[in-house]
Protein backbone atom coordinates (compact mmCIF):
# COMPACT_ATOMS: atom_id res chain seq x y z
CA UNK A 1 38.61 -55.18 -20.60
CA UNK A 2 36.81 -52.57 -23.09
CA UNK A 3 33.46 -53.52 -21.66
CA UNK A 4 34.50 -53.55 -18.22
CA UNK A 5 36.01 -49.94 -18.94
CA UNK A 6 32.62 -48.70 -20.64
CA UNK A 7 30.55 -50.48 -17.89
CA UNK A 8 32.50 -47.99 -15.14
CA UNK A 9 32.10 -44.85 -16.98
CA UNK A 10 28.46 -45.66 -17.64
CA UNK A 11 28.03 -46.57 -13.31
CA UNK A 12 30.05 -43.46 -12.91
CA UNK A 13 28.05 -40.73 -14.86
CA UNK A 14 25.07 -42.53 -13.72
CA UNK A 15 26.01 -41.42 -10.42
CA UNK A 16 27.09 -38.96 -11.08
CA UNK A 17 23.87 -37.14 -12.77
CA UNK A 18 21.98 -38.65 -9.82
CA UNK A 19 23.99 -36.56 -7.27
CA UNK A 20 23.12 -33.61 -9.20
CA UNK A 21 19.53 -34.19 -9.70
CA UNK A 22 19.71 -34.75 -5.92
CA UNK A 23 21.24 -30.99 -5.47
CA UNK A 24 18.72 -29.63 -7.93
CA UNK A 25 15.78 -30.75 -5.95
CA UNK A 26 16.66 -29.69 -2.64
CA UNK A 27 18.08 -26.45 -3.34
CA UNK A 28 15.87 -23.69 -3.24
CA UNK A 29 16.02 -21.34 -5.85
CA UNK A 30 16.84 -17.86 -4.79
CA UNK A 31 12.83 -16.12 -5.51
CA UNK A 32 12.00 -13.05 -6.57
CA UNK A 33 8.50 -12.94 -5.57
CA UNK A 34 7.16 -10.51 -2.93
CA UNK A 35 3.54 -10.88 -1.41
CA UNK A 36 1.22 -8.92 0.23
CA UNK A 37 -1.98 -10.14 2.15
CA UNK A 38 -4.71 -7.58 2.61
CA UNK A 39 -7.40 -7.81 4.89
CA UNK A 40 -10.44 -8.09 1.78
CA UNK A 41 -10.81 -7.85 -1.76
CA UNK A 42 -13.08 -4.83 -2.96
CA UNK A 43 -11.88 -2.77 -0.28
CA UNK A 44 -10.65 0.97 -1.78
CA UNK A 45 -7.94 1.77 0.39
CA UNK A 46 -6.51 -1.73 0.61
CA UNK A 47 -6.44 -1.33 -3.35
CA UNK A 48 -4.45 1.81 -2.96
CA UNK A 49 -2.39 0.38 -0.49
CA UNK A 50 -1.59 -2.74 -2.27
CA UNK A 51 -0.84 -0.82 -5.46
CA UNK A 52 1.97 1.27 -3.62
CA UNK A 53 3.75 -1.68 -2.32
CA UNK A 54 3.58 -3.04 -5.94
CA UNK A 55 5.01 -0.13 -7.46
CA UNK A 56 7.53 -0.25 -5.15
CA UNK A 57 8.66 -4.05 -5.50
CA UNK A 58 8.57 -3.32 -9.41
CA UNK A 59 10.61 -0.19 -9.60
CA UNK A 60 13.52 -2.52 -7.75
CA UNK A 61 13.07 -5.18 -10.17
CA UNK A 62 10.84 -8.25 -8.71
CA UNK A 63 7.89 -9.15 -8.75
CA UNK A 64 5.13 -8.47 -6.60
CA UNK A 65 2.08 -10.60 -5.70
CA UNK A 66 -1.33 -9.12 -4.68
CA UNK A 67 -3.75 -11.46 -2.70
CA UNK A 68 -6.69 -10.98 -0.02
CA UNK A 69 -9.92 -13.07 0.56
CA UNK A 70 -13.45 -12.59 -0.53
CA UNK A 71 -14.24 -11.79 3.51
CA UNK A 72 -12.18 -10.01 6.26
CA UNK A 73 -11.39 -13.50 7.89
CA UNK A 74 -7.99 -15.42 9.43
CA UNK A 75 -9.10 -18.20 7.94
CA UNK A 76 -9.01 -16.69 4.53
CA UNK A 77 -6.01 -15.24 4.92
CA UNK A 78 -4.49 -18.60 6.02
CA UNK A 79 -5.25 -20.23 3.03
CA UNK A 80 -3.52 -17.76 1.35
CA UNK A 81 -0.16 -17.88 3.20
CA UNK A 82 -0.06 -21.88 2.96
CA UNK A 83 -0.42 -21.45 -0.78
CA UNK A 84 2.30 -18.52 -0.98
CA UNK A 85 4.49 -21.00 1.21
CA UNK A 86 4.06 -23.70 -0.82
CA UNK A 87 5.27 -21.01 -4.04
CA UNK A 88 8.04 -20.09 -1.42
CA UNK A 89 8.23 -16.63 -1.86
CA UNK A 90 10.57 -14.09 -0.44
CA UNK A 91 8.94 -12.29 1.46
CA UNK A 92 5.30 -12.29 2.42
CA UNK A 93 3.59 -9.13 3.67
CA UNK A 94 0.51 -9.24 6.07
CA UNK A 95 -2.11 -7.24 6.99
CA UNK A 96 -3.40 -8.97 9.62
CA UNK A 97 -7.45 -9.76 10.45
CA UNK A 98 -6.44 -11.37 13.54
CA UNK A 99 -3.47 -10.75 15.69
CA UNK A 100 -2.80 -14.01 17.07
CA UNK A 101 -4.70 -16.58 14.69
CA UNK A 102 -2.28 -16.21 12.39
CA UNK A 103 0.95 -16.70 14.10
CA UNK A 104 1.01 -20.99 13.33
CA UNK A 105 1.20 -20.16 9.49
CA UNK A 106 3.42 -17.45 9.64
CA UNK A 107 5.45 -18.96 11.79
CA UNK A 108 5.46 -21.85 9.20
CA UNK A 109 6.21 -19.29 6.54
CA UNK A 110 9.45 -18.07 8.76
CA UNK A 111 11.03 -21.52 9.24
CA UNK A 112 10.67 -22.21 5.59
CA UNK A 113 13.18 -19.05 5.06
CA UNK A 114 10.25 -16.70 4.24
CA UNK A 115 10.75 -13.38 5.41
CA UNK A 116 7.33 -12.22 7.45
CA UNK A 117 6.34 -8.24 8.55
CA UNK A 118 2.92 -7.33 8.56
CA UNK A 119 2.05 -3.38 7.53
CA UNK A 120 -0.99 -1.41 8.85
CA UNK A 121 -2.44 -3.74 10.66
CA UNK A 122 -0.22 -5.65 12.91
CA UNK A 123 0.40 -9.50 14.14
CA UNK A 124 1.76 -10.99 16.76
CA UNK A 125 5.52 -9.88 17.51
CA UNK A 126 6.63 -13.56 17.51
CA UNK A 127 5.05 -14.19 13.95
CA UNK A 128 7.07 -11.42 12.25
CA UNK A 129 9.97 -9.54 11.84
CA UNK A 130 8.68 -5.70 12.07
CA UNK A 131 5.46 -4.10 11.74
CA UNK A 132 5.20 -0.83 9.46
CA UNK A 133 3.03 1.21 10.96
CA UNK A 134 0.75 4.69 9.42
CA UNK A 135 1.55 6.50 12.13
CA UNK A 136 2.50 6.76 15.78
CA UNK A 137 -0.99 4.84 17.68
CA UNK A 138 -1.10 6.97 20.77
CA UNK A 139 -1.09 9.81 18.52
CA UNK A 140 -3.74 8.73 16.38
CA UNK A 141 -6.03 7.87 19.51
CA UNK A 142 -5.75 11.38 21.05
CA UNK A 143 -6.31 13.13 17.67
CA UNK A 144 -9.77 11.50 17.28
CA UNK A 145 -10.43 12.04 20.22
CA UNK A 146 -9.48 15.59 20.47
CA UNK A 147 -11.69 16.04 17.17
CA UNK A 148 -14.65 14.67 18.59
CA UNK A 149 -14.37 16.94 21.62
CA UNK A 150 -14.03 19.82 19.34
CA UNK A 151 -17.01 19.00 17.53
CA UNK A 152 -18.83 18.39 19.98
CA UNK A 153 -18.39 21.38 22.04
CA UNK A 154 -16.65 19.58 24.76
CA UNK A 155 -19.49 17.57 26.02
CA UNK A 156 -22.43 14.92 25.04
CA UNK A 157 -22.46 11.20 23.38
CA UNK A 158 -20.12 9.96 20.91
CA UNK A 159 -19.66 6.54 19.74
CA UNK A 160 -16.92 4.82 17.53
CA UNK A 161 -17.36 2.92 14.47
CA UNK A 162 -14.76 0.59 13.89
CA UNK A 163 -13.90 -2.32 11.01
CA UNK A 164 -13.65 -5.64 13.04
CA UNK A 165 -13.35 -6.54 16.83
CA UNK A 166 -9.98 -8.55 15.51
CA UNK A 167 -8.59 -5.81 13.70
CA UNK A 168 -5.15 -4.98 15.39
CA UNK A 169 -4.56 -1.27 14.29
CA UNK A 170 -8.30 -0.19 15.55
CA UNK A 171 -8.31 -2.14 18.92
CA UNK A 172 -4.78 -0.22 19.61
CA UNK A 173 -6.37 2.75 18.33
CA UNK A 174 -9.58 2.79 20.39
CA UNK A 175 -7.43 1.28 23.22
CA UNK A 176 -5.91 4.83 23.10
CA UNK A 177 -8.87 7.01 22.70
CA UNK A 178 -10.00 5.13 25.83
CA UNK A 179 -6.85 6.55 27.84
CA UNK A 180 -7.23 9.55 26.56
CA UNK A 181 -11.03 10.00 27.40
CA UNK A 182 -9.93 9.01 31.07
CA UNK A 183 -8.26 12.43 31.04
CA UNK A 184 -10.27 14.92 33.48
CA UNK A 185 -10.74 17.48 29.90
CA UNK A 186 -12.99 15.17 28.62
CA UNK A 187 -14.60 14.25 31.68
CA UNK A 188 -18.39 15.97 29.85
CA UNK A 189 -17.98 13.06 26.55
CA UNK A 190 -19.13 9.64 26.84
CA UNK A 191 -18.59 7.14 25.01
CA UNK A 192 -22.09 5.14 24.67
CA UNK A 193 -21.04 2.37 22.38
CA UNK A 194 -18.28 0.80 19.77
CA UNK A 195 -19.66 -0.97 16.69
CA UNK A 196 -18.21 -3.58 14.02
CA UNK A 197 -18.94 -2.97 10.91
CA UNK A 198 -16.64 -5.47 9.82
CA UNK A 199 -14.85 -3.37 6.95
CA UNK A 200 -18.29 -4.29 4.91
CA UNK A 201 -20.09 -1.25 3.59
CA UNK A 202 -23.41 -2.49 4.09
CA UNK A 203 -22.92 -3.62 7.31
CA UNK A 204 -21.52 -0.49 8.29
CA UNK A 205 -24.23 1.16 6.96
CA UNK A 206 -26.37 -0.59 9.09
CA UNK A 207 -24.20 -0.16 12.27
CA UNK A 208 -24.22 3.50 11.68
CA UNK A 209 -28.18 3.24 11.48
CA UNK A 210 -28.48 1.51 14.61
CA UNK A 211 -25.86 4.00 16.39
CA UNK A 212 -28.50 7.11 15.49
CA UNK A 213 -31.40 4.62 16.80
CA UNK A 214 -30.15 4.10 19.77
CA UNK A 215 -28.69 7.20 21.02
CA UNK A 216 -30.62 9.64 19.49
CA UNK A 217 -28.09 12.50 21.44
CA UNK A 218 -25.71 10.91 19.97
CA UNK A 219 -23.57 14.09 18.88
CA UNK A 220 -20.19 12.50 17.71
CA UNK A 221 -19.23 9.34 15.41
CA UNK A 222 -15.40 8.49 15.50
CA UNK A 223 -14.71 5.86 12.58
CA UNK A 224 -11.07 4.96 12.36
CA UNK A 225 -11.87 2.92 9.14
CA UNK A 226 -12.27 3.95 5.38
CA UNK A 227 -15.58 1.93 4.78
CA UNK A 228 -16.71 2.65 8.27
CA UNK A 229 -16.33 6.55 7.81
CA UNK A 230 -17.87 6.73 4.26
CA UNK A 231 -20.64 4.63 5.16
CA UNK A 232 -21.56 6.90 7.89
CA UNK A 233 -21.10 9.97 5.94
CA UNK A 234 -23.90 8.78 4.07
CA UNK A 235 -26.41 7.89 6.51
CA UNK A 236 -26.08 11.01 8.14
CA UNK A 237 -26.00 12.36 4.79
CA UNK A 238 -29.16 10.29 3.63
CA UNK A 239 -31.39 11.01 7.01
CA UNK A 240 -30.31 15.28 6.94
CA UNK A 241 -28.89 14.75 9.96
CA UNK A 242 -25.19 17.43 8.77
CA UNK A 243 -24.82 19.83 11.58
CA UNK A 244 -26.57 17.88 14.83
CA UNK A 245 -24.40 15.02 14.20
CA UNK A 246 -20.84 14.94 13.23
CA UNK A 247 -18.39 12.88 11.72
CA UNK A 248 -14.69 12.63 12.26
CA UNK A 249 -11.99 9.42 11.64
CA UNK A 250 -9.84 8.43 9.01
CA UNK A 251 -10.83 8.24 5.28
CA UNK A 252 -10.09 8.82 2.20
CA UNK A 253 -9.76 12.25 0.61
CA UNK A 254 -11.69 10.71 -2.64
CA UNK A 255 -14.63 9.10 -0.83
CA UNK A 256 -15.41 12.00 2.00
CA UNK A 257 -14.56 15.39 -0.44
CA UNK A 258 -18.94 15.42 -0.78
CA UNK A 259 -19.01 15.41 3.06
CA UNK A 260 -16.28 17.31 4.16
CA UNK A 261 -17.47 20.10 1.41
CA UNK A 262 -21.14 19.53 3.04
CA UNK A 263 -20.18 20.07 7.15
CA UNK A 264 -21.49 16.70 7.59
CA UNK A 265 -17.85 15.89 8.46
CA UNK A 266 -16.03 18.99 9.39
CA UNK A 267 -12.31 17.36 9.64
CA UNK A 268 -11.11 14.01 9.11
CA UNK A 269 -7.16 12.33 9.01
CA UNK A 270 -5.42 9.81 7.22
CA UNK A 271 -1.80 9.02 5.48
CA UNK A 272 -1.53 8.73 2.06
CA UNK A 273 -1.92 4.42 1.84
CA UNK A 274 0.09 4.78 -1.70
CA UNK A 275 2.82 5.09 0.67
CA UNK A 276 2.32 2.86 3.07
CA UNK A 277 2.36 0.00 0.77
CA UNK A 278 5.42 1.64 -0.67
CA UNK A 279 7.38 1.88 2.49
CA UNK A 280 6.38 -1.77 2.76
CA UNK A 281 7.76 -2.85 -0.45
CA UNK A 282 11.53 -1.65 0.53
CA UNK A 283 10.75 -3.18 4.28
CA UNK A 284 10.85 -6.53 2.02
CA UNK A 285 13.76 -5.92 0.24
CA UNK A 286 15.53 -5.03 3.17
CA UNK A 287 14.81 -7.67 5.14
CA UNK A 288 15.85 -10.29 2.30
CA UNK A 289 18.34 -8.88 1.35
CA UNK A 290 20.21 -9.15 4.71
CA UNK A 291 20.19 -5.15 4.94
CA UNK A 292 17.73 -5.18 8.39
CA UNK A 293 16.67 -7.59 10.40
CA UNK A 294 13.72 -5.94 12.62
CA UNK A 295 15.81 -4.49 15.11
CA UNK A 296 15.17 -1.61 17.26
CA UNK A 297 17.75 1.01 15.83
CA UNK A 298 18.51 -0.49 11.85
CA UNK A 299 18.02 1.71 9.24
CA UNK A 300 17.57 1.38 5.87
CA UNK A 301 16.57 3.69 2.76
CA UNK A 302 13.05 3.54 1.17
CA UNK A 303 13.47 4.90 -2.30
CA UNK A 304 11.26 8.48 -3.30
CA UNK A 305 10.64 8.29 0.96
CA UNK A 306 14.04 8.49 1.97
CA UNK A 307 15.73 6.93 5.45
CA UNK A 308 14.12 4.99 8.14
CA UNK A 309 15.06 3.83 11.29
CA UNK A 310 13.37 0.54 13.06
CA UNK A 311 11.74 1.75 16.84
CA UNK A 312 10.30 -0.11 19.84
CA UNK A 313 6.40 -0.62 19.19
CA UNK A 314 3.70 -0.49 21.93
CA UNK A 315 3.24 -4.20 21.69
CA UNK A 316 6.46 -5.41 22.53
CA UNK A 317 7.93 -6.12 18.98
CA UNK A 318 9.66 -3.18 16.65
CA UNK A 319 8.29 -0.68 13.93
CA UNK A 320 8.49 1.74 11.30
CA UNK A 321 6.19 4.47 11.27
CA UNK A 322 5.34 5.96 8.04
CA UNK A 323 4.75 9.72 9.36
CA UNK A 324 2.19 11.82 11.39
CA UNK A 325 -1.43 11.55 10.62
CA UNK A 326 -2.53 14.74 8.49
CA UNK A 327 -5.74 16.25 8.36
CA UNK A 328 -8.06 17.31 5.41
CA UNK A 329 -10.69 19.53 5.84
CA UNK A 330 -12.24 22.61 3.36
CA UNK A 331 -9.34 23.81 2.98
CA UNK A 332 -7.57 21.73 1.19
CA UNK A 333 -10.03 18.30 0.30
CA UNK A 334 -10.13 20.18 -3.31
CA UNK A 335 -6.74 19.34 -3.87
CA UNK A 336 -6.56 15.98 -2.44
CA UNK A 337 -9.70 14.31 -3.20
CA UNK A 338 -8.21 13.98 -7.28
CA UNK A 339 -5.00 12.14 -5.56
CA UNK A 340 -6.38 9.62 -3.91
């Protein structure tokens, strides 16, 4: 009767443990890991811009992962993702080399519970949950623009020198300086040519060569790309060439101070990338915790940066834009170029 007895406990607890090793391995623990994809390692202002976002996942306790490939690539950022999936993280953050190559992993990423937004340079709508954006697109498209047409005295060649012909935030962009160049003021530009320079300095180095070979009235060069802007600034730096051609687009203050001090790039724009990645960061947080959701009209606080609200992006899905673009020039790329 004793034995029996023991034998029942034994088949009992045996079952019992086995129910809860069961639970143990198919719940999921809650994680408190936050990734961000950039487009390329070695790349300055995806440094920056990857630092902001983790000091912003650290300062709310978690912590923050910091991954790109070797080469500005959707495939190399897809082997990335599957391996963050497979870590199941809480939130993965994209900056996208290809808008729509990457929706089949993110997607994965989504119905594994992984929250998905890309920053800066957008994905598909259906492969994420918001896009947080620099700045309004139309706007930055008409401001490059505009610059070139100062520069160039309202008429003549200019050219644009973007990163890659994937990358989602120049298409839009130059997709907007198109529109506005159809306007009748700036009927006396042309635009002669847009080169890939892939985000690579050499490369853009090269593209900017063959930009001055090939148009040699070439008066303008619009690069809405950190590597792409500083590379140029040296080749027209390098061949004399400060005051006959100029150079406008978005870099950063530390990089372009030497040209902007020389004339060889009277004015250039940019947001501060520290706080894009920052606004990102809290974009994560939200969206885990339950506190947004990526609809038009949610709001949400971003710590030092204050309130947001989600809006209606061009491409169909929803955004948050960081701010206006601002603009650094003699007067104040002293100041700046020490910050970032």
């Amino acid at each position: 009767m004793r034995r029996g007895f023991i034998k029942g406990a034994v088949l009992v607890a045996a079952v019992a443990l086995s129910a809860l090793v069961l639970l143990a391995g198919c719940a999921k623990p809650v994680s408190n890991q936050y990734a961000i994809v950039f487009k390329n390692t070695g790349n300055p202002y995806g440094d920056k811009e990857m630092g902001g976002y983790q000091q912003g996942i650290e300062e709310q306790g978690f912590k923050a992962i910091l991954r790109a490939p070797d080469q500005p690539t959707a495939e190399g950022q897809i082997a990335i993702i599957e391996q963050l999936i497979a870590q199941h993280v809480a939130a993965i953050c994209i900056v996208g080399n290809d808008k729509d190559a990457l929706q089949p992993v993110l997607t994965k990423a989504m119905k594994a519970g992984i929250k998905v937004f890309s920053l800066d340079s957008g994905v598909n709508p259906a492969s994420r949950a918001v896009h947080v954006n620099q700045a309004d697109s139309e706007k930055i498209g008409q401001t490059l623009v505009e610059a070139a047409y100062d520069m160039s005295g309202g008429s003549g060649q200019i050219a644009i020198l973007s990163a890659t012909s994937q990358a989602t935030n120049q298409n839009l962009w130059i997709d907007f300086m198109k529109k506005t160049l159809q306007d009748p003021k700036y009927s006396k530009l042309e635009l002669v040519k847009i080169a890939y320079g892939d985000d690579l300095r050499d490369k853009s180095v090269s593209e900017a060569q063959a930009l001055l070979a090939s148009y040699p009235k070439l008066k303008v060069i619009i690069a809405p790309t950190t590597v792409g802007i500083a590379a140029a600034g040296k080749v027209l730096t390098d061949k004399h060439l400060g005051g006959k051609v100029f150079l406008t687009g978005l870099g950063l203050p530390s990089e372009m101070a030497t040209y902007i001090e020389s004339g060889v790039c009277p004015y250039m724009f940019l947001w501060n990338p520290l706080d894009v990645g920052y606004l990102g960061s809290y974009v994560a947080t939200a969206l885990v915790k339950g506190t947004i959701t990526g609809k038009v009209g949610e709001k949400f606080k971003a710590g030092r940066l204050g309130d947001y609200t989600i809006t209606q992006a061009p491409d169909g899905g929803t955004e948050v834009l960081l701010g206006p673009p601002f603009k650094f020039d003699k007067s104040n790329i002293e100041e700046w170029k020490t910050v970032y």
